[in-house]
Structures are given as structure tokens and as C-alpha cells.
PDB file of N, CA and C in Angstrom:
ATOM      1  N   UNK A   1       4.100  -9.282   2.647  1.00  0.00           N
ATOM      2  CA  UNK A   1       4.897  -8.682   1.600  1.00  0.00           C
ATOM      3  C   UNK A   1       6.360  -8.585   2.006  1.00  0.00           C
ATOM      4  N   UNK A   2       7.160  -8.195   3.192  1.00  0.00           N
ATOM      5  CA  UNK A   2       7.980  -8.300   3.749  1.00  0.00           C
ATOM      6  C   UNK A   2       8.725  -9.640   3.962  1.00  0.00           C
ATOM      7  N   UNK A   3       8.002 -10.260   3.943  1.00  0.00           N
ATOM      8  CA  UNK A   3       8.228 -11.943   3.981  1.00  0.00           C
ATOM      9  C   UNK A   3       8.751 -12.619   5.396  1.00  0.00           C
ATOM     10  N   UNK A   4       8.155 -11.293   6.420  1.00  0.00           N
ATOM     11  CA  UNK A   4       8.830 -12.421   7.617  1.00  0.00           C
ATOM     12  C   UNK A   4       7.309 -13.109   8.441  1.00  0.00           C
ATOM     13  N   UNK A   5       6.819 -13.780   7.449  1.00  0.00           N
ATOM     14  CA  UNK A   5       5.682 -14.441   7.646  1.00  0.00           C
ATOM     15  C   UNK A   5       4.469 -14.125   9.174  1.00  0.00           C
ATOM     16  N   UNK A   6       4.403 -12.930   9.187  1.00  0.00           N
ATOM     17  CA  UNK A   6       3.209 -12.504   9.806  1.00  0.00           C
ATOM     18  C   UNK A   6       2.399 -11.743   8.914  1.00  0.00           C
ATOM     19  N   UNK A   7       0.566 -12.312   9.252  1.00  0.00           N
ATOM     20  CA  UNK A   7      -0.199 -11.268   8.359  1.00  0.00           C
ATOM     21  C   UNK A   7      -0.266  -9.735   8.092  1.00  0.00           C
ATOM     22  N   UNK A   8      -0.928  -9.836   6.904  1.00  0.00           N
ATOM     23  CA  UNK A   8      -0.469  -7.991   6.873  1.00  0.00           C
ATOM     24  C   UNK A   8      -1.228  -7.513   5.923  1.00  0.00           C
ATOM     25  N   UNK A   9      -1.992  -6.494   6.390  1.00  0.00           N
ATOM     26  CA  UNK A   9      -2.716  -5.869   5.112  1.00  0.00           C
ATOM     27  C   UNK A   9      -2.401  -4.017   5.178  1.00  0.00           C
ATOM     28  N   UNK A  10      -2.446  -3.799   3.865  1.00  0.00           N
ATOM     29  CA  UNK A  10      -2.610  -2.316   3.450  1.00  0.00           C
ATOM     30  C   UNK A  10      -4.039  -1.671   3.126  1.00  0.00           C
ATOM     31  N   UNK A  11      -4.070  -0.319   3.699  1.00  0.00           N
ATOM     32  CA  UNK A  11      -5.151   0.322   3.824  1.00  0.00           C
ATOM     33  C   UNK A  11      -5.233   1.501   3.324  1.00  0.00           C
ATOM     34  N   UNK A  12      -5.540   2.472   2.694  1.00  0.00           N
ATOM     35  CA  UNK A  12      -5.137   3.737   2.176  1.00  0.00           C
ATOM     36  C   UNK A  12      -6.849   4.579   1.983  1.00  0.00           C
ATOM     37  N   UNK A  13      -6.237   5.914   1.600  1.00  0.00           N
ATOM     38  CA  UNK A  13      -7.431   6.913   1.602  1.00  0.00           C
ATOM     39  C   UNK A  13      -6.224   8.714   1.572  1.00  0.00           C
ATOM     40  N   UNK A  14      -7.554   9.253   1.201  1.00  0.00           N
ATOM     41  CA  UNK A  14      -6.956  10.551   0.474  1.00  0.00           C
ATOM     42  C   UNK A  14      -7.638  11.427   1.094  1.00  0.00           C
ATOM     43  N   UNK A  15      -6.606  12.942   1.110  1.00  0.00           N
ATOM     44  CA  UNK A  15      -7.015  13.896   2.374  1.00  0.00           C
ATOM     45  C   UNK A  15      -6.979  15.241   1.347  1.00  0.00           C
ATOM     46  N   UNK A  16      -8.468  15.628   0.935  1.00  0.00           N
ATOM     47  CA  UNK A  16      -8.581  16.641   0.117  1.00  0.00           C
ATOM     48  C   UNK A  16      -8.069  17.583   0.954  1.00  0.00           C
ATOM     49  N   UNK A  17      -8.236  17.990   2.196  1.00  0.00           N
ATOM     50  CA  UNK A  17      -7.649  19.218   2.494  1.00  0.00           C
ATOM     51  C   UNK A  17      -6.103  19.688   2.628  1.00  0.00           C
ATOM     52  N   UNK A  18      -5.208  18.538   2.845  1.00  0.00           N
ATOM     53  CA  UNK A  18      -3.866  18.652   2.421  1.00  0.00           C
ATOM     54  C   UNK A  18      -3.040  17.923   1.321  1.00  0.00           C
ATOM     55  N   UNK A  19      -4.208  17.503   0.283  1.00  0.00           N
ATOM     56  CA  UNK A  19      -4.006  17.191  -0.962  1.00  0.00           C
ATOM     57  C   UNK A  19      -2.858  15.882  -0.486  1.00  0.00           C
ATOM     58  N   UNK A  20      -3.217  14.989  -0.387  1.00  0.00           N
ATOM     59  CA  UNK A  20      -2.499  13.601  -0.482  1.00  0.00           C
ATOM     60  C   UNK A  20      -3.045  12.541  -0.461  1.00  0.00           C
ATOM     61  N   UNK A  21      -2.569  11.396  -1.216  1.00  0.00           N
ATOM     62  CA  UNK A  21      -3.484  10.051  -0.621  1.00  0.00           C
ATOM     63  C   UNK A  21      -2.337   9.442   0.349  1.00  0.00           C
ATOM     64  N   UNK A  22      -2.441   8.367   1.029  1.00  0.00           N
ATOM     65  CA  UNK A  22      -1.553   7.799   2.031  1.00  0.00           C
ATOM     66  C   UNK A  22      -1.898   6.387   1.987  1.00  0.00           C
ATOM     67  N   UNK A  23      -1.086   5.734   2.199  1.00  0.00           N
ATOM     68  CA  UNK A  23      -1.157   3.993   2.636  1.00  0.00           C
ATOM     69  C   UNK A  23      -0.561   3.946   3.801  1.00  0.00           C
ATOM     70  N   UNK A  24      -1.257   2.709   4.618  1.00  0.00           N
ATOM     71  CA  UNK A  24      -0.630   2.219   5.913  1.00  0.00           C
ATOM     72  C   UNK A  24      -1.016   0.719   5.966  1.00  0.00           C
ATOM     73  N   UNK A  25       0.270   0.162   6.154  1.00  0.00           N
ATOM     74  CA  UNK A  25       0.492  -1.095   5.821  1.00  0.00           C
ATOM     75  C   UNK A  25       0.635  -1.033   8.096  1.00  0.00           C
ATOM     76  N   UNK A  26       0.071  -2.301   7.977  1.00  0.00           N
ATOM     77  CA  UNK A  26      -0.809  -2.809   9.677  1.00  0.00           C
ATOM     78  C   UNK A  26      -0.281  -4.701   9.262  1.00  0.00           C
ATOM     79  N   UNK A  27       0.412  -4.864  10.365  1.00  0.00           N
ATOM     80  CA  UNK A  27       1.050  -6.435  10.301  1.00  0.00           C
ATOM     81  C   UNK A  27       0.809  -6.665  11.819  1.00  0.00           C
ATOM     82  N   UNK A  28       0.434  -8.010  11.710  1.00  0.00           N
ATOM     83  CA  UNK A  28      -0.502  -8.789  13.212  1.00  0.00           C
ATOM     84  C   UNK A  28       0.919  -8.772  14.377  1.00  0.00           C
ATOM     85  N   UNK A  29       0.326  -8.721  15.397  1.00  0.00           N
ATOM     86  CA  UNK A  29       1.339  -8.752  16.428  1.00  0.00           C
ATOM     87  C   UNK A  29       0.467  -9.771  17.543  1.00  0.00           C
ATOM     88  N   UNK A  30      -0.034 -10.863  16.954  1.00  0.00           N
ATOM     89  CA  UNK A  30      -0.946 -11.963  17.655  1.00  0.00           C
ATOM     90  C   UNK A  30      -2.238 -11.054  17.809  1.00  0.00           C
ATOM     91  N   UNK A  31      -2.737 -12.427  18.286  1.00  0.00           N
ATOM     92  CA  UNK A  31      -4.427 -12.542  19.159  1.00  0.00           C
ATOM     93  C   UNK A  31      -5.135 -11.547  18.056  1.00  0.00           C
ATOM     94  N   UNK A  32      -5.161 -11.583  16.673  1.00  0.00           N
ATOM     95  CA  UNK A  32      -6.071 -10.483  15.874  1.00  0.00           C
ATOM     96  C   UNK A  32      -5.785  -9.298  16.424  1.00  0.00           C
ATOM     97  N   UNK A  33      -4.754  -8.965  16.831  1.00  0.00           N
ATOM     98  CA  UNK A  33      -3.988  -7.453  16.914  1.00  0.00           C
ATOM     99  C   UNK A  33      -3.460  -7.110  15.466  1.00  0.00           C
ATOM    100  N   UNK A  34      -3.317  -5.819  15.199  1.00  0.00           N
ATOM    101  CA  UNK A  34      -2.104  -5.092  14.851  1.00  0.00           C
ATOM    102  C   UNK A  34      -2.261  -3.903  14.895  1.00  0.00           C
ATOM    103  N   UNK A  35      -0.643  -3.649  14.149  1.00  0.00           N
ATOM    104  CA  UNK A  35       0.291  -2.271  14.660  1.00  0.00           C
ATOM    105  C   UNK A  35       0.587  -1.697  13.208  1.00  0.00           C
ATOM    106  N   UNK A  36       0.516  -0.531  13.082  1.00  0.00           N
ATOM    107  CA  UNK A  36       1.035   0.292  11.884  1.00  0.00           C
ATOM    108  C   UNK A  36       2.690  -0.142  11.589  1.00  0.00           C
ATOM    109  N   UNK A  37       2.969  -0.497  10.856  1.00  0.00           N
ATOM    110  CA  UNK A  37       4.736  -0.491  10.638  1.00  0.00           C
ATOM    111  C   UNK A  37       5.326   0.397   9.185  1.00  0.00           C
ATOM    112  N   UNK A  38       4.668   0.170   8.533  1.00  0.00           N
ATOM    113  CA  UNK A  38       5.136   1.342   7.435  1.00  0.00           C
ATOM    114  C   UNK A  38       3.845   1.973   6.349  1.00  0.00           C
ATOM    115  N   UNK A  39       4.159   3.515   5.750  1.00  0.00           N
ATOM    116  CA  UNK A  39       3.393   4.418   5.799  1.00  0.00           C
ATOM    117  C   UNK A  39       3.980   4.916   4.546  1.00  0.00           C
ATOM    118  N   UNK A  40       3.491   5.283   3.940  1.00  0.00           N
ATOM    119  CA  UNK A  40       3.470   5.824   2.606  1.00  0.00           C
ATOM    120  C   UNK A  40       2.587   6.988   1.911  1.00  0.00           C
ATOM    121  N   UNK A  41       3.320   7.793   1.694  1.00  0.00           N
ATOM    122  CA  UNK A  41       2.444   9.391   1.295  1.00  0.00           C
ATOM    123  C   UNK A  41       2.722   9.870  -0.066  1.00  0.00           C
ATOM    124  N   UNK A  42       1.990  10.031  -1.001  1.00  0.00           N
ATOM    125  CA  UNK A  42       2.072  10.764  -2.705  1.00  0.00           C
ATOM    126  C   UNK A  42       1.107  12.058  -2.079  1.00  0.00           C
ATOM    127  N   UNK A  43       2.114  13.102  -2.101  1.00  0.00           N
ATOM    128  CA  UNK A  43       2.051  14.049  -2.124  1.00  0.00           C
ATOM    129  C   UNK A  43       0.902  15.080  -3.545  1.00  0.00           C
ATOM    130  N   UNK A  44      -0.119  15.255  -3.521  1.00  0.00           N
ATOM    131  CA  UNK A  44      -0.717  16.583  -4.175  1.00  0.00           C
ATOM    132  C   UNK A  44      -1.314  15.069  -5.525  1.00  0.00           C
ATOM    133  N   UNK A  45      -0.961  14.076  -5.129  1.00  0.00           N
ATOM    134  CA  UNK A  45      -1.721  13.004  -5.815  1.00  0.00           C
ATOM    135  C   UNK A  45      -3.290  12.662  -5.606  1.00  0.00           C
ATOM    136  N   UNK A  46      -3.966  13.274  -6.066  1.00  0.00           N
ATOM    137  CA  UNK A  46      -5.702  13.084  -5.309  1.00  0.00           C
ATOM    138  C   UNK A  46      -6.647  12.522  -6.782  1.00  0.00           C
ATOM    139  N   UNK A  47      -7.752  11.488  -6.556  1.00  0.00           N
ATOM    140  CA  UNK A  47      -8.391  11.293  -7.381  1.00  0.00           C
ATOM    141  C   UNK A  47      -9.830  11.376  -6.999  1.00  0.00           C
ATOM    142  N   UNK A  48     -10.899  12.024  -7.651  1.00  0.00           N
ATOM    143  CA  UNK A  48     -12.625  11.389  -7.223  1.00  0.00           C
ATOM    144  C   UNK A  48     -12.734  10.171  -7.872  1.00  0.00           C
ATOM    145  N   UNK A  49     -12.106   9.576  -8.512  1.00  0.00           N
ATOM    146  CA  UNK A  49     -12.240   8.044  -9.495  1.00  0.00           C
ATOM    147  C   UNK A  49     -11.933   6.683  -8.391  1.00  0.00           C
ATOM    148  N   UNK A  50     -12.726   5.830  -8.083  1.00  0.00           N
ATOM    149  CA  UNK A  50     -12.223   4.727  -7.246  1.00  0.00           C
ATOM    150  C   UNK A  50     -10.759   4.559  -7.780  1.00  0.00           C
ATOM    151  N   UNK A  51     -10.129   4.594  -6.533  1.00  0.00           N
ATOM    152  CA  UNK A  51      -8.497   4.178  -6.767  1.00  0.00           C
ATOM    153  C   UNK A  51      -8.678   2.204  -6.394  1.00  0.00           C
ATOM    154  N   UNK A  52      -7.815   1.496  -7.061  1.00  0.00           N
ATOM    155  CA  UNK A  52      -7.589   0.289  -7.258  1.00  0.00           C
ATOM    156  C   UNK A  52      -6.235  -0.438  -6.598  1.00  0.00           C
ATOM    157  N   UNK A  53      -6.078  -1.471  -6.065  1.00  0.00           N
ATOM    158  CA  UNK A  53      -5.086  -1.830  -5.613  1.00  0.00           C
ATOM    159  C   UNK A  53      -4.717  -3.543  -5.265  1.00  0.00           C
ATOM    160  N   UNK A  54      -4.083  -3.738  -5.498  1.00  0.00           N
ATOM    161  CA  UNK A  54      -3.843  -5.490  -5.005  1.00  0.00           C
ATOM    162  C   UNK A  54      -2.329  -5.455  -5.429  1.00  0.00           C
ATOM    163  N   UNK A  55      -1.977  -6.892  -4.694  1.00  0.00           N
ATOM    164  CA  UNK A  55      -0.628  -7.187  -4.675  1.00  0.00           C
ATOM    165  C   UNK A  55      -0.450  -7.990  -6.067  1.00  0.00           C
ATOM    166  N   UNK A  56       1.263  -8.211  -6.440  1.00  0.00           N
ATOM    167  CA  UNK A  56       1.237  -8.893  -7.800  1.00  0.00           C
ATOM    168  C   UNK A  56       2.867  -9.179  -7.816  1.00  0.00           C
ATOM    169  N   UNK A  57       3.219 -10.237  -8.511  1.00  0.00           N
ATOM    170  CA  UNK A  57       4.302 -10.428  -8.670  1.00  0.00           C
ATOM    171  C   UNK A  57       4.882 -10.289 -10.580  1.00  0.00           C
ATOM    172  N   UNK A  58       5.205  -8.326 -10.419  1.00  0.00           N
ATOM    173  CA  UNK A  58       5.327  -8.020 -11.711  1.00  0.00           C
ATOM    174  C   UNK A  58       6.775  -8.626 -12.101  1.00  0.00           C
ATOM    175  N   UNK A  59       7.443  -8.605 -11.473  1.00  0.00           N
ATOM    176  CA  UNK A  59       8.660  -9.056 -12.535  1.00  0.00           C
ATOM    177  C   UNK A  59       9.142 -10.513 -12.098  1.00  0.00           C
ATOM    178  N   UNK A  60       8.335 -11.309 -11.212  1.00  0.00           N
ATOM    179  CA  UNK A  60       8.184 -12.860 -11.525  1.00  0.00           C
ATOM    180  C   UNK A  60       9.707 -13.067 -10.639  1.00  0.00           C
ATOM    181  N   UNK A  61       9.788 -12.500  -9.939  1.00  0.00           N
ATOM    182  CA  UNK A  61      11.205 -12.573  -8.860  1.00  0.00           C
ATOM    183  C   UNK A  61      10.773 -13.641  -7.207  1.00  0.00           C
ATOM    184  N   UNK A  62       9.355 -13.623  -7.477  1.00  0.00           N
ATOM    185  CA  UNK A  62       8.729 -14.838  -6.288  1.00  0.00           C
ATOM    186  C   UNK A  62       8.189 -14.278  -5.382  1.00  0.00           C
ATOM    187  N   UNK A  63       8.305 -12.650  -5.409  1.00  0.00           N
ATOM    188  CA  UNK A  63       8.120 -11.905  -3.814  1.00  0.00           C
ATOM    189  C   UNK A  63       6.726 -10.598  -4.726  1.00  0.00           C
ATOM    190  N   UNK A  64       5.725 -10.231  -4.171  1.00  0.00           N
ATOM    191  CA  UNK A  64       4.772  -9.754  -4.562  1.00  0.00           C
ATOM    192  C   UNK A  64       5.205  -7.895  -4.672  1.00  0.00           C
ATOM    193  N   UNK A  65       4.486  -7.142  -5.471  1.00  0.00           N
ATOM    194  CA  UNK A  65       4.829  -6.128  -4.922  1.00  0.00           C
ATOM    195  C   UNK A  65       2.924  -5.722  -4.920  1.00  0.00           C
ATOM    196  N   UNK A  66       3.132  -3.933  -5.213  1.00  0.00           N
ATOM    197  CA  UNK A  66       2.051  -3.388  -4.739  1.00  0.00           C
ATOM    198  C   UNK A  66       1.101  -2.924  -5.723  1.00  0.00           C
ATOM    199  N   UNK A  67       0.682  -3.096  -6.268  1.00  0.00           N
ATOM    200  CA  UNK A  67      -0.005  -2.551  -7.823  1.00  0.00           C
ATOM    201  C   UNK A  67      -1.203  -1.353  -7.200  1.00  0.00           C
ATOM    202  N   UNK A  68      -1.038   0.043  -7.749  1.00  0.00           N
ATOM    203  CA  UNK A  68      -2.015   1.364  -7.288  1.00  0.00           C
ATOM    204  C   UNK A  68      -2.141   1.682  -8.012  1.00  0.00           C
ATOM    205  N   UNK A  69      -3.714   2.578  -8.488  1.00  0.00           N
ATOM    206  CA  UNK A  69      -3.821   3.273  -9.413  1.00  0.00           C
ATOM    207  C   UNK A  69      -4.893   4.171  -8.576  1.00  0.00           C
ATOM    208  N   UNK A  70      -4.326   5.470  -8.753  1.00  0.00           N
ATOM    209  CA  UNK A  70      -5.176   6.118  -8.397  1.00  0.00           C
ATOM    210  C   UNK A  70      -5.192   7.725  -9.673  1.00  0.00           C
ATOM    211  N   UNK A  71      -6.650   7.666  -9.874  1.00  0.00           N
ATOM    212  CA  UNK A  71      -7.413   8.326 -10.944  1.00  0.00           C
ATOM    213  C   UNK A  71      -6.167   7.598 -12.617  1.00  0.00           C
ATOM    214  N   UNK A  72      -5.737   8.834 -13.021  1.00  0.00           N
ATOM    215  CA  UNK A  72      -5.121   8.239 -14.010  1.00  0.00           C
ATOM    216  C   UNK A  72      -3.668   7.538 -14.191  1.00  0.00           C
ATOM    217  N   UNK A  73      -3.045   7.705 -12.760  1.00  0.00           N
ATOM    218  CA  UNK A  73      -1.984   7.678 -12.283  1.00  0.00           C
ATOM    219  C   UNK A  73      -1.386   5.973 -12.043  1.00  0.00           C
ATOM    220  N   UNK A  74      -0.473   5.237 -12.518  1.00  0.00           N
ATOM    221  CA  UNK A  74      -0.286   3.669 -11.337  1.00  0.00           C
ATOM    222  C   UNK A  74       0.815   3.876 -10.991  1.00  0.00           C
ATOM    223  N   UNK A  75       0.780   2.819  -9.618  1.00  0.00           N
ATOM    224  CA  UNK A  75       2.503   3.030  -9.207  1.00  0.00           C
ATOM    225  C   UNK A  75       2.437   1.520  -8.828  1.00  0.00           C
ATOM    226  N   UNK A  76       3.879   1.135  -8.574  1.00  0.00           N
ATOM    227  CA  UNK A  76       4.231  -0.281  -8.203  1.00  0.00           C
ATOM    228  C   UNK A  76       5.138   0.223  -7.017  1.00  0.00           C
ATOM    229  N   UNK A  77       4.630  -0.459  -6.143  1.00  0.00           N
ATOM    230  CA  UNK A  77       5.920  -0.974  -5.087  1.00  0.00           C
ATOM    231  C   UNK A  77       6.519  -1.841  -4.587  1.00  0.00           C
ATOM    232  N   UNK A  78       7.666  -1.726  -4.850  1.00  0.00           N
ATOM    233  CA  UNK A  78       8.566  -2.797  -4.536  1.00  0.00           C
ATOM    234  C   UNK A  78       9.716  -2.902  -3.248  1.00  0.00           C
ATOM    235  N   UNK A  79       9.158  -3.753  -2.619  1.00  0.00           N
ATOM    236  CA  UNK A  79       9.971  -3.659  -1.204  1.00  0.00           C
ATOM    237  C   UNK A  79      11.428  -4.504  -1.360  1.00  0.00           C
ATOM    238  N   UNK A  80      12.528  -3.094  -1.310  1.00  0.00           N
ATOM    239  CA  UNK A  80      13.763  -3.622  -1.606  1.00  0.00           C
ATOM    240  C   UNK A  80      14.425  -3.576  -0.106  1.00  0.00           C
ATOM    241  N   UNK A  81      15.121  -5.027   0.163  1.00  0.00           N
ATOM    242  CA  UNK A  81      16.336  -5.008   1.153  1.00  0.00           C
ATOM    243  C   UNK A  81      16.576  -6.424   1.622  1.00  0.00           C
TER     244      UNK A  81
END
């Protein structure tokens, strides 16, 4: 998603006791390693409904962003810089 061509996947899950869900995006650092590099928290955002997620290229600019929905809620992210 970053585009400096190493693999990379996002992982997320939600913490009823301090009310948040979180993402952590993990990019290879060789040999089927990786390392956490960026982290993402929605605050008092919690669902019991499977939350949904995949990448997408919403506004057709060539670079993917993040498509989430969790319970009734979606968000997009878009990695700007």
C-alpha cells in the first residue's frame, strides 16, 4: 500500500475492555519475517457484527486504499505523502 514494494498485510481486532478496534499493518523485512510499521486506533468504535475489510482503489488515482466497515460504521484510508 505504501508502494515501496515490500509485502504487507493488515490485521485488526477490537478490545471490549478499553472500547477500541485497532489495525496493524506488518511489512516483510525478508526470509518470511515481519515488523509492525504503522498502527491505527478508532477510539470507543466497537462492533459484535463481523467487521469487513480489503484494499480498493476508490478514487481510481492507481494507488489502493483501505476499505473498513465495522458494525454500521465504513471508513477509507488513504495513505497520503
Amino acid at each position: 500500500m505504501d508502494g515501496n514494494g515490500k509485502p504487507e498485510f493488515w490485521i485488526g481486532g477490537e478490545d471490549f475492555g478499553y472500547d477500541f478496534t485497532k489495525l496493524i499493518c506488518y511489512e516483510s523485512n525478508g526470509n518470511n519475517s515481519y515488523n509492525p510499521v504503522a498502527e491505527i486506533e478508532f477510539p470507543y468504535l466497537l462492533s459484535l457484527n463481523p467487521a469487513e475489510a480489503t484494499s480498493i482503489d476508490v478514487d481510481n488515482d492507481g494507488k489502493e486504499e483501505i476499505f473498513l466497515r465495522i458494525g454500521n460504521v465504513v471508513v477509507f484510508i488513504k495513505l497520503v505523502w
